[in-house]
Protein backbone atom coordinates (compact mmCIF):
# COMPACT_ATOMS: atom_id res chain seq x y z
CA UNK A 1 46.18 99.92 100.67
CA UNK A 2 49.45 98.15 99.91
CA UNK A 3 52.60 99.00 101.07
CA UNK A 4 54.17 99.72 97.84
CA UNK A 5 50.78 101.77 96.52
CA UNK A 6 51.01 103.84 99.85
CA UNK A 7 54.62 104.15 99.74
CA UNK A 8 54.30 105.68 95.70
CA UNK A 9 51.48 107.74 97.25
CA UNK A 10 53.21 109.68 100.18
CA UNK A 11 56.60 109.50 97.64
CA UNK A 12 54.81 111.03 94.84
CA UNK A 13 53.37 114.27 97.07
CA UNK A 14 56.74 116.02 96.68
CA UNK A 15 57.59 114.27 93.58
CA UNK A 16 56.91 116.75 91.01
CA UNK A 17 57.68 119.79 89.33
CA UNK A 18 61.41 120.55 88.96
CA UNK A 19 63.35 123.57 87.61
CA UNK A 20 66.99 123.61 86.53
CA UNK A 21 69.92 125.36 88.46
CA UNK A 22 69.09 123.64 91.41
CA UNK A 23 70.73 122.29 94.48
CA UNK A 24 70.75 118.84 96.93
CA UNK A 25 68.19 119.34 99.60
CA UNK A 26 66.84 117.38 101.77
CA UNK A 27 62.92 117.36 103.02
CA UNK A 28 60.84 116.96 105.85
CA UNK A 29 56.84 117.15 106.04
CA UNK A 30 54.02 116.44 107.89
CA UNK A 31 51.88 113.29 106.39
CA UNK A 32 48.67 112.15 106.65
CA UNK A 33 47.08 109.02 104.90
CA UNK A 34 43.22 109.17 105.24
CA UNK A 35 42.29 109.33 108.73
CA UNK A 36 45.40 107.86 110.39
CA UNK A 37 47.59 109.46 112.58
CA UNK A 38 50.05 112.16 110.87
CA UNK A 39 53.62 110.53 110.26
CA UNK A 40 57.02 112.14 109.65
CA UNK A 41 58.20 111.77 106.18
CA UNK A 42 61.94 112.34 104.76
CA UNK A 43 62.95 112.97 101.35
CA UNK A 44 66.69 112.98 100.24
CA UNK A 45 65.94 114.87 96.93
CA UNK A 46 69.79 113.93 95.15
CA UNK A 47 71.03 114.92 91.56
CA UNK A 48 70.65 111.80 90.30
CA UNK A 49 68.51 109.59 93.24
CA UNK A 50 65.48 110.54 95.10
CA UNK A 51 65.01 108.62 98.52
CA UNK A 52 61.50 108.81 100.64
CA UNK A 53 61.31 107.41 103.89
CA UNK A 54 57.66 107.55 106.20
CA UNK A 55 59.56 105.59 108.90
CA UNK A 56 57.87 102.19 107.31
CA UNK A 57 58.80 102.33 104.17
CA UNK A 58 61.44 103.45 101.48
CA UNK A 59 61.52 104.14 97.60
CA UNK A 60 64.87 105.03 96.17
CA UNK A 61 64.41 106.18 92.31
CA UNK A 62 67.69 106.18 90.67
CA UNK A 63 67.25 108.53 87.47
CA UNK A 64 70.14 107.08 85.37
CA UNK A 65 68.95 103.57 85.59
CA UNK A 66 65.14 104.57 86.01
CA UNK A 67 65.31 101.32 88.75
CA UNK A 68 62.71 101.55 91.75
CA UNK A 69 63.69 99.72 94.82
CA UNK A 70 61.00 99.28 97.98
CA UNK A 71 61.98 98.55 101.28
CA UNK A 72 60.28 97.29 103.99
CA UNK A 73 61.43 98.00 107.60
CA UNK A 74 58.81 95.89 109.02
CA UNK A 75 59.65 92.66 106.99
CA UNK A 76 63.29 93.81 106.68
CA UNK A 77 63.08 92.91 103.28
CA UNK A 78 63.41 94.94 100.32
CA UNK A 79 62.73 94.22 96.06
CA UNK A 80 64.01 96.22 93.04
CA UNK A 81 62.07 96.87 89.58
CA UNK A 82 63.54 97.83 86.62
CA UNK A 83 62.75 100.13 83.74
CA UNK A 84 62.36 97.28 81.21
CA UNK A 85 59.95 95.38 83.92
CA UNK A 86 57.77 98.44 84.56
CA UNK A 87 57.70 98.60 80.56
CA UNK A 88 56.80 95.27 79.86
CA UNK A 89 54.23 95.11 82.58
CA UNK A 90 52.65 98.12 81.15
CA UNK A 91 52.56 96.80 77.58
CA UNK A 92 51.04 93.48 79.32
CA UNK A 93 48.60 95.17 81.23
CA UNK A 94 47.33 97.59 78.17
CA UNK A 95 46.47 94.35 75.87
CA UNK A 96 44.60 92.74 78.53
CA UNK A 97 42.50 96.07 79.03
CA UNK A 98 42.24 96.05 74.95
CA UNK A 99 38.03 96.21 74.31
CA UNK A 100 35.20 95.17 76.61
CA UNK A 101 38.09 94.94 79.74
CA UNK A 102 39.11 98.65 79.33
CA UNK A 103 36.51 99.96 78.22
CA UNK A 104 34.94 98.28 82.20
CA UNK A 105 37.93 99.61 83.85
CA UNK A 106 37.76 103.13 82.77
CA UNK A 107 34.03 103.31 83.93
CA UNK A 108 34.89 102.02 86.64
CA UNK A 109 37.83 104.99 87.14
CA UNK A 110 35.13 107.10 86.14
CA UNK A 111 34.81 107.39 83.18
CA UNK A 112 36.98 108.64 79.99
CA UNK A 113 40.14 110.93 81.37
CA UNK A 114 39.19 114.34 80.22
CA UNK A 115 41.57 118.02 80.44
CA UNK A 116 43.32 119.06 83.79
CA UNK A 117 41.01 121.80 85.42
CA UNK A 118 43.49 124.47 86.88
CA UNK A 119 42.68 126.61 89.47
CA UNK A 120 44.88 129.46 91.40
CA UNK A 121 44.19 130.29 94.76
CA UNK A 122 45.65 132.66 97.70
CA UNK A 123 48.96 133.00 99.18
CA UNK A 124 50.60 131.80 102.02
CA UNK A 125 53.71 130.92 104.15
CA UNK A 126 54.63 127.44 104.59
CA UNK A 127 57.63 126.34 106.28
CA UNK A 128 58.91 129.98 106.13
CA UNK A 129 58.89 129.91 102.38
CA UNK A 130 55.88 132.08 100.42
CA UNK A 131 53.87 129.65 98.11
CA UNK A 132 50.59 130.27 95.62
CA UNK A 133 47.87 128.07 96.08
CA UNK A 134 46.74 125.58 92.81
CA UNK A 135 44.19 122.96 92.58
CA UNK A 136 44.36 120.36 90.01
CA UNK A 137 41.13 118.47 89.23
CA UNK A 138 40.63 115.89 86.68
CA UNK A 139 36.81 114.92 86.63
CA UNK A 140 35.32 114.20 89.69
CA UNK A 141 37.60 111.15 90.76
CA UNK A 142 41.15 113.45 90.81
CA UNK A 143 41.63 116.59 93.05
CA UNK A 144 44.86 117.80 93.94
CA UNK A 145 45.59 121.13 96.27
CA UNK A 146 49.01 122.44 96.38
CA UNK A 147 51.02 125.62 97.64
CA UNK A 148 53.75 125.94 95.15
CA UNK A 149 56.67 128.29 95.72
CA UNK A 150 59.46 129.31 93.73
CA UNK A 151 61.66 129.66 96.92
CA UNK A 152 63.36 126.27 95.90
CA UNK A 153 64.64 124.65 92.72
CA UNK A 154 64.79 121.33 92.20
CA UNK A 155 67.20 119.22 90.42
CA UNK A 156 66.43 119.06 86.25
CA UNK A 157 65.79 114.84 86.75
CA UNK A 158 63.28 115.36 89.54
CA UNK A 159 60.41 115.47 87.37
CA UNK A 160 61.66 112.43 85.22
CA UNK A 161 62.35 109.94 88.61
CA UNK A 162 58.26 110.61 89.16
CA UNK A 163 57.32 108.91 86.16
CA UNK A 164 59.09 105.71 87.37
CA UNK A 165 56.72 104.04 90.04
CA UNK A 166 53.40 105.14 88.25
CA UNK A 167 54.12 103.18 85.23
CA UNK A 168 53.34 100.40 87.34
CA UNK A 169 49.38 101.23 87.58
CA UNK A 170 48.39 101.03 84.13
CA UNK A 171 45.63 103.16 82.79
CA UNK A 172 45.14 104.36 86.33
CA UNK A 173 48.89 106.04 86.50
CA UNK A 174 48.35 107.50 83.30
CA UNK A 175 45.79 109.45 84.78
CA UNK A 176 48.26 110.29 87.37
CA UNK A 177 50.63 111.47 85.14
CA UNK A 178 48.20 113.26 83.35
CA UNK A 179 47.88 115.67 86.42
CA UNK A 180 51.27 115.90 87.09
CA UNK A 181 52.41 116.98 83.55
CA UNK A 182 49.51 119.96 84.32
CA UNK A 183 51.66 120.54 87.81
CA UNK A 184 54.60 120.95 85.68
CA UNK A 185 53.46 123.85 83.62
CA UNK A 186 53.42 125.90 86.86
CA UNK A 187 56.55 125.33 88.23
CA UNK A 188 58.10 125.54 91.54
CA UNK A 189 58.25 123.24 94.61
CA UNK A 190 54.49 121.92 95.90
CA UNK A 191 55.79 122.59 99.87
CA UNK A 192 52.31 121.63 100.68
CA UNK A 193 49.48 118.80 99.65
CA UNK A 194 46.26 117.42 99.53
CA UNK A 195 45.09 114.92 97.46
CA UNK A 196 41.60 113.43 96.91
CA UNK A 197 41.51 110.27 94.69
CA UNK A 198 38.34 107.84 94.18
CA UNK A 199 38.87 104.98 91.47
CA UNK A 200 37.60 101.41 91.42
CA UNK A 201 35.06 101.83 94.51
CA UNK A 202 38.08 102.96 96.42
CA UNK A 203 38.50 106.83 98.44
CA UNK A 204 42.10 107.39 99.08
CA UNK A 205 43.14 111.00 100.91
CA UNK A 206 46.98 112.12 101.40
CA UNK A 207 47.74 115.63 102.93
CA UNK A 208 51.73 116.38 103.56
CA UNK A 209 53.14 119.66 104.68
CA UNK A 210 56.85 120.44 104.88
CA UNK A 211 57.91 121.46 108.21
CA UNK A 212 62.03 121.80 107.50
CA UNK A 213 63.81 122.03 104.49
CA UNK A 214 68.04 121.15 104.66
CA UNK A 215 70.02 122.92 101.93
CA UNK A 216 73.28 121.27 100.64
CA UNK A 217 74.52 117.86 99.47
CA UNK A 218 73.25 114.34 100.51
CA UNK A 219 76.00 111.83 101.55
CA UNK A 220 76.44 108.42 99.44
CA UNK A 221 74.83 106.69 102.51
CA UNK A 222 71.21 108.29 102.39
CA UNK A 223 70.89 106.27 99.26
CA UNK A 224 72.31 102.86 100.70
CA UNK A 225 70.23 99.83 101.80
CA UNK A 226 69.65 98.86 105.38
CA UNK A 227 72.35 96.32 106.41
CA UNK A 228 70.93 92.61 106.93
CA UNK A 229 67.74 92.93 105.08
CA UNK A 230 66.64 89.94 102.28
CA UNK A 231 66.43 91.01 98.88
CA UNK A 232 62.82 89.61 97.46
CA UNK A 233 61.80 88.48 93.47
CA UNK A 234 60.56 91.97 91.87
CA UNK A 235 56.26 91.64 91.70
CA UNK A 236 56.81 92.21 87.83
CA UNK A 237 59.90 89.88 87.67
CA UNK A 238 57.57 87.33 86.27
C-alpha cells in the first residue's frame, strides 16, 4: 500500500459523520493496518482544518480551500493537491474507464455498486463514552463496523473535508463515499473501527479505537508544516 492510500485510509476512520453545534477536539486512537503492529494515531479535528498524524505520515484537509496536503516524515518531504486537480483527475480518469475499461474495472471491484446494507448492533463503552454498534456492508468487497456515540459533536465541515482525498480513487472512492453518505444518516462520532475492503485482487483491513479524546481549541501550529521539509510536484499536477 502507498503512503498516501494508507495515510487516506487510517485518516478517513474518524473522518465521518458530523453534527452541528460542535466544538475543537482533538483525537487519539489505537490503529491497526492489516497485521502490523498497532500505531498511535492523532487527529486535530479544527473548525475549518482537519490534521491526522500516524507518526509517519500527515494529511491536513483545509475545508475552505478543499486543498489536501501529504507529508512525509520519512522523506521529509511533503506535496499539496488542489480541489480543481482532484476534479480534473476525476473527470480524466472517468473517460478512460468509459466502455469495455469500466465496465473491467468494476468486475474487477466486484461487480456493480449496489445499496448500503445497515445493520445495528449492541452497546458499549469506548474511551469512557457509550456508543451503538453499526455495520455497513456494501456487497461482499465493503464491510465497515463502527461504535457510534452521540457523546461528541463534530464540527458542521467535518463531513465535507472527507470527501476531499477520495476523489482521488475514481470509481473505487465513489464506492467509498457511497458508504460513508449511509454513515451519515446515523449520526454521531464512529469512536471505534473496523474496516474490511477487497478490490482489484487486493485485502486491505484497518481497525482504530480511540483511547483519549481532548476537548477545546487547537492552536494555529497543529495545522503548520514541519520546518525544513521540500515541497514535491502534486501526483495530479500533471
Amino acid at each position: 500500500m502507498s503512503h498516501l492510500s494508507r495515510s487516506i485510509a487510517v485518516w478517513s476512520l474518524a473522518a465521518l459523520p458530523a453534527v452541528a453545534g460542535a466544538e475543537e477536539m482533538t483525537v487519539v486512537s489505537r490503529t491497526t493496518v492489516g497485521t502490523g503492529a498497532p500505531t498511535t494515531s492523532t487527529q486535530y479535528i479544527g473548525t475549518d482544518r482537519i490534521r491526522t498524524s500516524d507518526g509517519e505520515n500527515d494529511v491536513i484537509v483545509e475545508v475552505g480551500t478543499g486543498r489536501l496536503t501529504v507529508i512525509n516524515h520519512k522523506k521529509k518531504e511533503y506535496y499539496e493537491v488542489t480541489r480543481e486537480q482532484m476534479q480534473a483527475g476525476m473527470q480524466k480518469f472517468e473517460q478512460q474507464m468509459a466502455g469495455p475499461a469500466g465496465a473491467m474495472l468494476e468486475k474487477m471491484m466486484g461487480g456493480k455498486a449496489g445499496e448500503v446494507a445497515v445493520e445495528k448492533g449492541a452497546t458499549r463503552k469506548v474511551a469512557g463514552y457509550d456508543c451503538t454498534s453499526y455495520t455497513f456492508s456494501l456487497g461482499e468487497s465493503m464491510r465497515y463496523e463502527t461504535c457510534m456515540t452521540q457523546g461528541l459533536q463534530l464540527p458542521t465541515v467535518y463531513y465535507d473535508a472527507l470527501r476531499s482525498p477520495y476523489a482521488m480513487m475514481g470509481p473505487m472512492g465513489k464506492r467509498f463515499e457511497k458508504v460513508f453518505d449511509a454513515m451519515q444518516k446515523v449520526k454521531g462520532f464512529p469512536i471505534a473501527m473496523s474496516s474490511s475492503v477487497s478490490m482489484m485482487g487486493k485485502n486491505m483491513s484497518i481497525t482504530s479505537e480511540t483511547t483519549e479524546v481532548r476537548r477545546g481549541a487547537i492552536p494555529a501550529t497543529a495545522f503548520e508544516l514541519p520546518a525544513g521539509y521540500k515541497k514535491k510536484d502534486s501526483p495530479l499536477g500533471k
